[in-house]
N, C-alpha and C. Protein backbone atom coordinates (compact mmCIF):
# COMPACT_ATOMS: atom_id res chain seq x y z
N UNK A 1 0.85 -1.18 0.00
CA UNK A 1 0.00 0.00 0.00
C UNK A 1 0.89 1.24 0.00
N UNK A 2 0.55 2.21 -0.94
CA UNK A 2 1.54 3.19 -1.01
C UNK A 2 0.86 4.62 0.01
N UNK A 3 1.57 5.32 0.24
CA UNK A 3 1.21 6.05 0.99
C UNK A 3 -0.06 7.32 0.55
N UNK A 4 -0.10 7.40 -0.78
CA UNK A 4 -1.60 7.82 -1.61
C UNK A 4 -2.64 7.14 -1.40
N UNK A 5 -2.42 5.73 -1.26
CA UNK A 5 -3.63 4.86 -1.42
C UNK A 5 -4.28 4.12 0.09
N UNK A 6 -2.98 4.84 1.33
CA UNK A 6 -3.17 4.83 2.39
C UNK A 6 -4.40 6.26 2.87
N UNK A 7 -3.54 7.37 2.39
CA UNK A 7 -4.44 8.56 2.55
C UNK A 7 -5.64 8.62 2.14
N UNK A 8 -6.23 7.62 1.21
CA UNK A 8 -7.76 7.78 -0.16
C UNK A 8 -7.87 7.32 0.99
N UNK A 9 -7.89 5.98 1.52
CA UNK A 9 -8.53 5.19 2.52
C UNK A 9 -8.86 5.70 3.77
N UNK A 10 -8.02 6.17 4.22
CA UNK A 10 -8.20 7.57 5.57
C UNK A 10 -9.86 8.58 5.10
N UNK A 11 -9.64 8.76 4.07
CA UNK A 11 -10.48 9.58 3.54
C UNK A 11 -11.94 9.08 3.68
N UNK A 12 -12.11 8.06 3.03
CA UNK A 12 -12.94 6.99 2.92
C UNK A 12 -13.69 6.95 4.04
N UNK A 13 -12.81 6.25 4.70
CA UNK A 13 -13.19 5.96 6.54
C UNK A 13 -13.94 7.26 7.27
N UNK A 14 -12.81 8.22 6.90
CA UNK A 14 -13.76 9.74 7.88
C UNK A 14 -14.80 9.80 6.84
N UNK A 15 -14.89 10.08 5.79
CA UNK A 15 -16.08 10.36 4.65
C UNK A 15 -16.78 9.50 5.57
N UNK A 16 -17.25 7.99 5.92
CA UNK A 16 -18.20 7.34 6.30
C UNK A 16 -18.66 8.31 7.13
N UNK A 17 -18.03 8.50 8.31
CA UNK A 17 -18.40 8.80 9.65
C UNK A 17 -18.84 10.31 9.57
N UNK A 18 -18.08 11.10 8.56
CA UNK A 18 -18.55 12.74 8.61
C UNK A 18 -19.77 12.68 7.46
N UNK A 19 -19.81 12.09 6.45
CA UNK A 19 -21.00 12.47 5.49
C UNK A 19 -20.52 11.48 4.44
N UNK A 20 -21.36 11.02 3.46
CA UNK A 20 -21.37 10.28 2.26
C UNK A 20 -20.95 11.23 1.12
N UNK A 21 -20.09 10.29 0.15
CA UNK A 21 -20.16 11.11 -1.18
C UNK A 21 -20.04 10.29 -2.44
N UNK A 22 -20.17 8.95 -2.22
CA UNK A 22 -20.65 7.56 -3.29
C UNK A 22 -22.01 7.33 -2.44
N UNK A 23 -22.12 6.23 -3.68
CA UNK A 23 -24.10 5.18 -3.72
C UNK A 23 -23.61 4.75 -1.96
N UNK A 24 -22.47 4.06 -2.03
CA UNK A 24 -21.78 2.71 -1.01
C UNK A 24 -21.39 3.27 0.54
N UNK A 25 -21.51 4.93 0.33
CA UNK A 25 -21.09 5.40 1.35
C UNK A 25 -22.62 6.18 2.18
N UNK A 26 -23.21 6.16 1.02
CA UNK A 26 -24.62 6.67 1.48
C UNK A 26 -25.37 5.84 1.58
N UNK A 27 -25.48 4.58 1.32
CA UNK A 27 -26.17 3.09 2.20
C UNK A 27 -25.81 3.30 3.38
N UNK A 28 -24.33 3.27 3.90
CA UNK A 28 -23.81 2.98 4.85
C UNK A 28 -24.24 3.87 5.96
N UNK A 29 -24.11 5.15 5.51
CA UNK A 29 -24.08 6.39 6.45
C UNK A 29 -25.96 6.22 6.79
N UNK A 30 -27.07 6.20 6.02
CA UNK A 30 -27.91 6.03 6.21
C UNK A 30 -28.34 5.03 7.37
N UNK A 31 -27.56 3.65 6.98
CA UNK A 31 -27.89 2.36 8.13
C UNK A 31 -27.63 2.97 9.11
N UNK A 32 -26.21 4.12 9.81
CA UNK A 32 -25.89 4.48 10.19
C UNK A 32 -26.44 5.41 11.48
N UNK A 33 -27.03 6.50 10.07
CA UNK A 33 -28.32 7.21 11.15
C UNK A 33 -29.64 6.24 11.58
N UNK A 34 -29.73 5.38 11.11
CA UNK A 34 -30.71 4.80 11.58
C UNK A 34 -30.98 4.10 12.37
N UNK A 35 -29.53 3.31 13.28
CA UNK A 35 -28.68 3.05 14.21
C UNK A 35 -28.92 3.77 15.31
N UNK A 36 -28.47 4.96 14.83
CA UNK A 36 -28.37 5.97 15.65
C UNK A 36 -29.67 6.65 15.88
N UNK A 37 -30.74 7.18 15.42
CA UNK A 37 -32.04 6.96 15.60
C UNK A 37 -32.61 5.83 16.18
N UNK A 38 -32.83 5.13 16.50
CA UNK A 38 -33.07 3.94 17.22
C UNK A 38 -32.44 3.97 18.50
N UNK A 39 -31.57 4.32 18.47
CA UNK A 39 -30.82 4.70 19.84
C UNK A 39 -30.70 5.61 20.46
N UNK A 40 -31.55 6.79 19.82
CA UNK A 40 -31.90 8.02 20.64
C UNK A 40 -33.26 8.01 20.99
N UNK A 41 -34.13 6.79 20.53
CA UNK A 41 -35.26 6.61 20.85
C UNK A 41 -35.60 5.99 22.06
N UNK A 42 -34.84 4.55 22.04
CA UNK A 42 -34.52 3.87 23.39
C UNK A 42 -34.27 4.93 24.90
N UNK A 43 -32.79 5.67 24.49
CA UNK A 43 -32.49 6.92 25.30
C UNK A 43 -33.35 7.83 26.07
N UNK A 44 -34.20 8.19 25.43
CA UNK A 44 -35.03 8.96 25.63
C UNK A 44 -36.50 8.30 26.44
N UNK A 45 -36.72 8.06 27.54
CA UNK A 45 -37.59 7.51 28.03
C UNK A 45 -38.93 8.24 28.23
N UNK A 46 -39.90 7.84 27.90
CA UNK A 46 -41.14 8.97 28.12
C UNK A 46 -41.64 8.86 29.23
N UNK A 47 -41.99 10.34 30.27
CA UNK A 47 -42.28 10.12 31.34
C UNK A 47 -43.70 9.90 31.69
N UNK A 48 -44.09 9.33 32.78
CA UNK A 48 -45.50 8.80 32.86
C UNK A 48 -46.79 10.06 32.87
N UNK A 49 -46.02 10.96 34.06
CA UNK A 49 -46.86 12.36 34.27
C UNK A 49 -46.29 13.27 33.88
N UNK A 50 -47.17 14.61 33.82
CA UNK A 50 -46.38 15.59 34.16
C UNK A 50 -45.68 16.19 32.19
N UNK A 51 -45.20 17.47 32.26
CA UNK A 51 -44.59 17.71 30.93
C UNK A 51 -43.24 17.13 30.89
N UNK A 52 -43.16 17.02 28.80
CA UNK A 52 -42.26 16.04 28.61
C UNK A 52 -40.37 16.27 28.67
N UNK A 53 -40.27 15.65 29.28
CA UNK A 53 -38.78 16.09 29.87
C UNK A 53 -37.62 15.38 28.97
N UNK A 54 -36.40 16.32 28.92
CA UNK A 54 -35.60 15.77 27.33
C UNK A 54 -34.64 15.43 27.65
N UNK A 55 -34.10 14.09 28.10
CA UNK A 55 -33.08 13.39 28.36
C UNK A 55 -31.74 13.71 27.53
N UNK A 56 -31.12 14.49 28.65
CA UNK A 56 -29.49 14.54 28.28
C UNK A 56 -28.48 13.74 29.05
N UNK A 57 -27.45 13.43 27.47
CA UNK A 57 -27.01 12.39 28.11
C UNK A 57 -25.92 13.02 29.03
N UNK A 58 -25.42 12.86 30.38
CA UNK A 58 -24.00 12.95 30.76
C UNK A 58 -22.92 12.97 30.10
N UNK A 59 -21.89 13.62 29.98
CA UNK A 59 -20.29 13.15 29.71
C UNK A 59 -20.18 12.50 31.21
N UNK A 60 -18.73 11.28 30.35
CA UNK A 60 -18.71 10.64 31.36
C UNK A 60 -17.13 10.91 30.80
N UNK A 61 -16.26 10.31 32.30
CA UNK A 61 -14.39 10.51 31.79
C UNK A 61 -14.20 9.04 31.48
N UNK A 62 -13.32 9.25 30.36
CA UNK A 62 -12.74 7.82 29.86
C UNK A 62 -11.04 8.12 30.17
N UNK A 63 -10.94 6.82 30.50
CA UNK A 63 -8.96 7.19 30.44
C UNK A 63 -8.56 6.08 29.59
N UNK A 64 -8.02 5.88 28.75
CA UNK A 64 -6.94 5.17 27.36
C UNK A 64 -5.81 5.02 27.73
N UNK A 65 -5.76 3.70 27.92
CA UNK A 65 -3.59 3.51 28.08
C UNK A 65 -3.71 3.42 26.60
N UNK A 66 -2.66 4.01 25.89
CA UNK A 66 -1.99 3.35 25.10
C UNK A 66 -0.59 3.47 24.71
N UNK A 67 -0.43 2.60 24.88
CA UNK A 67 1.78 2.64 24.93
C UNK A 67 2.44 3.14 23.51
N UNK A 68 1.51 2.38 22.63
CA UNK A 68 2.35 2.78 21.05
C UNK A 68 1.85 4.66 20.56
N UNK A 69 2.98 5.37 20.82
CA UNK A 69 2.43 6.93 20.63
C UNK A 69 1.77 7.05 19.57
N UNK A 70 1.58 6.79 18.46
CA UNK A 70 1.15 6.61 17.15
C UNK A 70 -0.56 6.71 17.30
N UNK A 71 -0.37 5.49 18.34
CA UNK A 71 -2.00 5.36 18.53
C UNK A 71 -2.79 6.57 19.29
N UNK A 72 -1.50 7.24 20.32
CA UNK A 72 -2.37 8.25 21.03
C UNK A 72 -2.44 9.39 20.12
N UNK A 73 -1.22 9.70 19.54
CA UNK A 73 -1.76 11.14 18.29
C UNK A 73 -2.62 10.73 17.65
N UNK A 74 -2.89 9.27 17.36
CA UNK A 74 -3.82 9.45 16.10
C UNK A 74 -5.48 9.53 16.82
N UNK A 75 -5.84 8.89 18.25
CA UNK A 75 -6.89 9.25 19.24
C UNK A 75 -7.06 10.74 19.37
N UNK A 76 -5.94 11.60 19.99
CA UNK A 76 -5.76 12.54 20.29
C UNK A 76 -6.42 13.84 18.76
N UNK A 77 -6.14 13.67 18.21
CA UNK A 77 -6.00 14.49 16.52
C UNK A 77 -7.67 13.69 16.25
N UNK A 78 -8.28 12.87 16.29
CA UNK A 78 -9.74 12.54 16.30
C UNK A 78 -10.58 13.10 17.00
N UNK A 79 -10.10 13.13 18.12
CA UNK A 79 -10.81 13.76 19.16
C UNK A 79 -11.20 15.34 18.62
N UNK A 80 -9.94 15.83 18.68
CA UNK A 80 -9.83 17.23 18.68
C UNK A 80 -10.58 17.58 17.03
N UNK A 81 -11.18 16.89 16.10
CA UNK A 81 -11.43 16.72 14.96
C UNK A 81 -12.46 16.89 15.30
N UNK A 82 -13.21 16.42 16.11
CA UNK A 82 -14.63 16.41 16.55
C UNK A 82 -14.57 17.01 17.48
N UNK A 83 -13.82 18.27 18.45
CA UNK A 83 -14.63 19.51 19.34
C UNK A 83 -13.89 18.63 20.88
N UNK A 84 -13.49 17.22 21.13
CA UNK A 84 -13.02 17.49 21.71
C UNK A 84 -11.63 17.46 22.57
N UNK A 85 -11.71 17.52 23.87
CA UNK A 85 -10.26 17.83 24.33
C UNK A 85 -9.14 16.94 25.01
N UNK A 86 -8.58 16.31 24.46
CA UNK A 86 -7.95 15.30 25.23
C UNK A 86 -7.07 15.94 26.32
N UNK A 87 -7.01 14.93 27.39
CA UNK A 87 -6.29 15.59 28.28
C UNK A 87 -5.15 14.35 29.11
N UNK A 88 -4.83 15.02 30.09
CA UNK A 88 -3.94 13.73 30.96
C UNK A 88 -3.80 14.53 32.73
N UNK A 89 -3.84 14.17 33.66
CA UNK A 89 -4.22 14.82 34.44
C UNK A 89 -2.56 14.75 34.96
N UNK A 90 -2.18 15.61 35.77
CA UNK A 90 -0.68 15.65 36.56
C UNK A 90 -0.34 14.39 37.18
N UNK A 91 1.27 13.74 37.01
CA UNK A 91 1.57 12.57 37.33
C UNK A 91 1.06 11.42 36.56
N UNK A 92 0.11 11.29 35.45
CA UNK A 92 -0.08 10.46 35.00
C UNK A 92 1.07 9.85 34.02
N UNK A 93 1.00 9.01 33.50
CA UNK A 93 2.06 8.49 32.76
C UNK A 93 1.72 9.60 31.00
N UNK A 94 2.81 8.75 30.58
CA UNK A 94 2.29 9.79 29.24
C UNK A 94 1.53 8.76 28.26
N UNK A 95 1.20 7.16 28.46
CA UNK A 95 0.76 6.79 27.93
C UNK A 95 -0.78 6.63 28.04
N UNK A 96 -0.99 7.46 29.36
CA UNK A 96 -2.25 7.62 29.55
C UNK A 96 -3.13 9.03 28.73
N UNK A 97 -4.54 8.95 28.47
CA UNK A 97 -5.07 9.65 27.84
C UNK A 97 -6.64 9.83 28.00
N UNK A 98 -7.07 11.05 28.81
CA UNK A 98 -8.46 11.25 29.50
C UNK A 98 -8.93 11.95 28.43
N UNK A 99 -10.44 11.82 28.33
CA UNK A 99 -11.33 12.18 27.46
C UNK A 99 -12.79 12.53 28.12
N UNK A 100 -13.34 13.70 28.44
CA UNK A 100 -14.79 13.36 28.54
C UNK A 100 -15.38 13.84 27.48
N UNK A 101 -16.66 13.04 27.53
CA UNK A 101 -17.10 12.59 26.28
C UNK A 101 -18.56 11.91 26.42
N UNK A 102 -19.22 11.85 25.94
CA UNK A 102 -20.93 11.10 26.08
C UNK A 102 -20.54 9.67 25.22
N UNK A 103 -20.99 8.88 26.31
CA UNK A 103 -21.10 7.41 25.92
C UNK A 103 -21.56 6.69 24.53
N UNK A 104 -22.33 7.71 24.19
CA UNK A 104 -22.94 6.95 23.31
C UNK A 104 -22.50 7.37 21.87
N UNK A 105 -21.90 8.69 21.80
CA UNK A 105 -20.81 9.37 20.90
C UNK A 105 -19.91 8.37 20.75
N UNK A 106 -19.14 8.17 22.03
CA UNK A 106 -17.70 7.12 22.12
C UNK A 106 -18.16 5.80 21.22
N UNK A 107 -19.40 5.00 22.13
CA UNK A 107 -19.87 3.58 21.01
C UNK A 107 -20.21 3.55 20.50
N UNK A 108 -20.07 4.72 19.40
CA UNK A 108 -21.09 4.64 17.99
C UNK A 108 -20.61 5.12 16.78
N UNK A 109 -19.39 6.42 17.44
CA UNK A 109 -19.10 7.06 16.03
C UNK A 109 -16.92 6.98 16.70
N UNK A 110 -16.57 7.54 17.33
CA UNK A 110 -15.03 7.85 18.18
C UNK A 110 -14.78 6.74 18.07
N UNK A 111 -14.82 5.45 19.01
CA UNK A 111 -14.12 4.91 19.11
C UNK A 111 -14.32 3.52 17.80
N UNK A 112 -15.21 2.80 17.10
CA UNK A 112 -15.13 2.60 15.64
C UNK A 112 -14.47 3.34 14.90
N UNK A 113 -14.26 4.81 14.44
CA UNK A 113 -13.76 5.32 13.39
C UNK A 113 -12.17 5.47 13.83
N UNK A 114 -12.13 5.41 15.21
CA UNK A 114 -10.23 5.09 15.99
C UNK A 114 -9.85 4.15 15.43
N UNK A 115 -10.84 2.91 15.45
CA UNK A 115 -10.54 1.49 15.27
C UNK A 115 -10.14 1.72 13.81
N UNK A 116 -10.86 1.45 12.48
CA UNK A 116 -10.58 1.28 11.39
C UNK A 116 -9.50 2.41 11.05
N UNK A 117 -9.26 3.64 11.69
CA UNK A 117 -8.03 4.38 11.14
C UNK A 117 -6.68 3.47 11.58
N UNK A 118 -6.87 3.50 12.46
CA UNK A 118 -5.43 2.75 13.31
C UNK A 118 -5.38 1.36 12.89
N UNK A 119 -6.34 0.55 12.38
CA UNK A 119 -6.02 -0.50 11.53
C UNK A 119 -5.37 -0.55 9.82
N UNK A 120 -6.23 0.92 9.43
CA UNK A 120 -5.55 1.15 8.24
C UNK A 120 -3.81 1.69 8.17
N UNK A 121 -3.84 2.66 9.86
CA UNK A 121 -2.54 3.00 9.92
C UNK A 121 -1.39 2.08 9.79
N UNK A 122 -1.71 1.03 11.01
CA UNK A 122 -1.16 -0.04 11.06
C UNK A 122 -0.51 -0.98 9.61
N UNK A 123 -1.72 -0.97 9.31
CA UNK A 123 -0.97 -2.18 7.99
C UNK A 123 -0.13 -1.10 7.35
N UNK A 124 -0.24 -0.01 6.79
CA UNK A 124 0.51 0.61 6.17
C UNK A 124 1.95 0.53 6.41
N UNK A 125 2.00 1.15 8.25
CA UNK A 125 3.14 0.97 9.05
C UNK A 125 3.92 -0.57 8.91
N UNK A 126 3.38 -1.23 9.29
CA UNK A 126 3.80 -2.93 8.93
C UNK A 126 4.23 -3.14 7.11
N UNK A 127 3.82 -2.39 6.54
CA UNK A 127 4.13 -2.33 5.06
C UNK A 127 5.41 -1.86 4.88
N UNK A 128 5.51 -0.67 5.27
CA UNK A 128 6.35 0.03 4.96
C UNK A 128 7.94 -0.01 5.78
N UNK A 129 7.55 -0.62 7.03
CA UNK A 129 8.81 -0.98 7.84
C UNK A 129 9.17 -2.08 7.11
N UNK A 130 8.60 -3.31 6.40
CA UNK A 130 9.04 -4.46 5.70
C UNK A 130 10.01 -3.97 4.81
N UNK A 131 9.20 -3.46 4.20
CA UNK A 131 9.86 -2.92 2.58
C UNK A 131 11.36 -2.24 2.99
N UNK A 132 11.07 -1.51 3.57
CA UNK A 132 12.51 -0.45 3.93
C UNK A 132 13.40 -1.30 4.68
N UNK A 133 13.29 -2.75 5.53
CA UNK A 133 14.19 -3.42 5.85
C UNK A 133 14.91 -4.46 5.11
N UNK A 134 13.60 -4.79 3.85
CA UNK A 134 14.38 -5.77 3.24
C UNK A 134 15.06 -5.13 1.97
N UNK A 135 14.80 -3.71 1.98
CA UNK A 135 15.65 -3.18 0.62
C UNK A 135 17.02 -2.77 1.12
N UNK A 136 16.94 -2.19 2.65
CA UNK A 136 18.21 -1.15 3.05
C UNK A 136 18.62 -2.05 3.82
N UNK A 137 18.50 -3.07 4.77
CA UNK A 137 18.86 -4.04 6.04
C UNK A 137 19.26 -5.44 4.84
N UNK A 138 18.23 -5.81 5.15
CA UNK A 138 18.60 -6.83 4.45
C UNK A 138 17.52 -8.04 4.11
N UNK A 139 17.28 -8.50 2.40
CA UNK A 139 16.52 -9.60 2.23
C UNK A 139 15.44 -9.96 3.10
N UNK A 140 15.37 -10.95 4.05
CA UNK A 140 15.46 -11.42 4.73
C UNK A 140 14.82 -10.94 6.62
N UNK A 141 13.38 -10.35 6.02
CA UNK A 141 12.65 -9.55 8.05
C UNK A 141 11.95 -10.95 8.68
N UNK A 142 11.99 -11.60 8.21
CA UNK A 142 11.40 -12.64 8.80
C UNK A 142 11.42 -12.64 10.63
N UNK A 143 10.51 -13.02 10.96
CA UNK A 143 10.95 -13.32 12.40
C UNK A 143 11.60 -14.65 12.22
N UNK A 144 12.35 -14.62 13.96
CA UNK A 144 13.25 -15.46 14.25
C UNK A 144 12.77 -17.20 14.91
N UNK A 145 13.61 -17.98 14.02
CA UNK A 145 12.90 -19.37 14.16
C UNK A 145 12.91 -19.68 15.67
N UNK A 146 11.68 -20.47 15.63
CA UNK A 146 11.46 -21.10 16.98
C UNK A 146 11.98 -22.45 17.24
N UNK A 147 13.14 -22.65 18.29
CA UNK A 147 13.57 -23.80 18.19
C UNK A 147 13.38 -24.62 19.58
N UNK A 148 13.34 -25.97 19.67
CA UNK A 148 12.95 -26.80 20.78
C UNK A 148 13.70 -26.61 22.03
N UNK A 149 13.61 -27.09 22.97
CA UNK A 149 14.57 -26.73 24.20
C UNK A 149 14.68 -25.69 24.55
């Protein structure tokens, strides 16, 4: 995967999640809201008496280890893509990473569209460290054989 055809795909992925602009992306985004409609319906409980009252959801704090930095800029730069603020509170490690955020934001649209970027990142990364070891290092990245004893 070259690093153009890494970026279309990046594209792709946020296109899902921010708006459609193919047939394939506007199926998707549609199932999508409709997902998500369904789940603001559930949410929303109707009360028995009395006028009708409009369920907001809480932010709640999330904290993220993640050790490989890659993964936290690329959380971090999502976040902030969408309004919000990542943080880390004093003494924490640096692989830690606080977020508040509404739950249902996080399981529906943030943390899926984390997932498939950082999977697309990934293979790329795994691509491209191959290539550059077996052209400049040498032949030969294989991992190392496993032997008995």
């Amino acid at each position: 995967m070259t690093e153009q055809q890494l970026r279309e795909r990046l594209r792709k992925i946020a296109a899902l999640f921010e708006g459609a602009q193919t047939a394939g992306e506007r199926e998707a985004a549609v199932a999508a809201m409709e997902r998500v409609k369904e789940a603001l319906k559930t949410a929303q409980p109707e009360p028995r008496q009395g006028p009708r009252l409009v369920y907001e959801e809480p932010l709640i704090e999330m904290q993220f280890s993640l050790s490989d930095q890659w993964q936290r800029r690329l959380l971090s730069a999502l976040c902030r893509r969408y309004g919000l603020a990542p943080f880390r509170y004093r003494r924490q490690r640096h692989t830690t990473l606080m977020l508040k955020v509404k739950r249902s934001f996080l399981d529906r649209v943030l943390w899926p569209e984390y997932c498939q970027l950082r999977d697309a990142l990934d293979q790329y990364l795994r691509e491209a460290t191959d290539r550059i070891i077996r052209e400049e290092v040498f032949n030969d990245a294989s991992e190392a054989q496993e032997r008995p004893g």
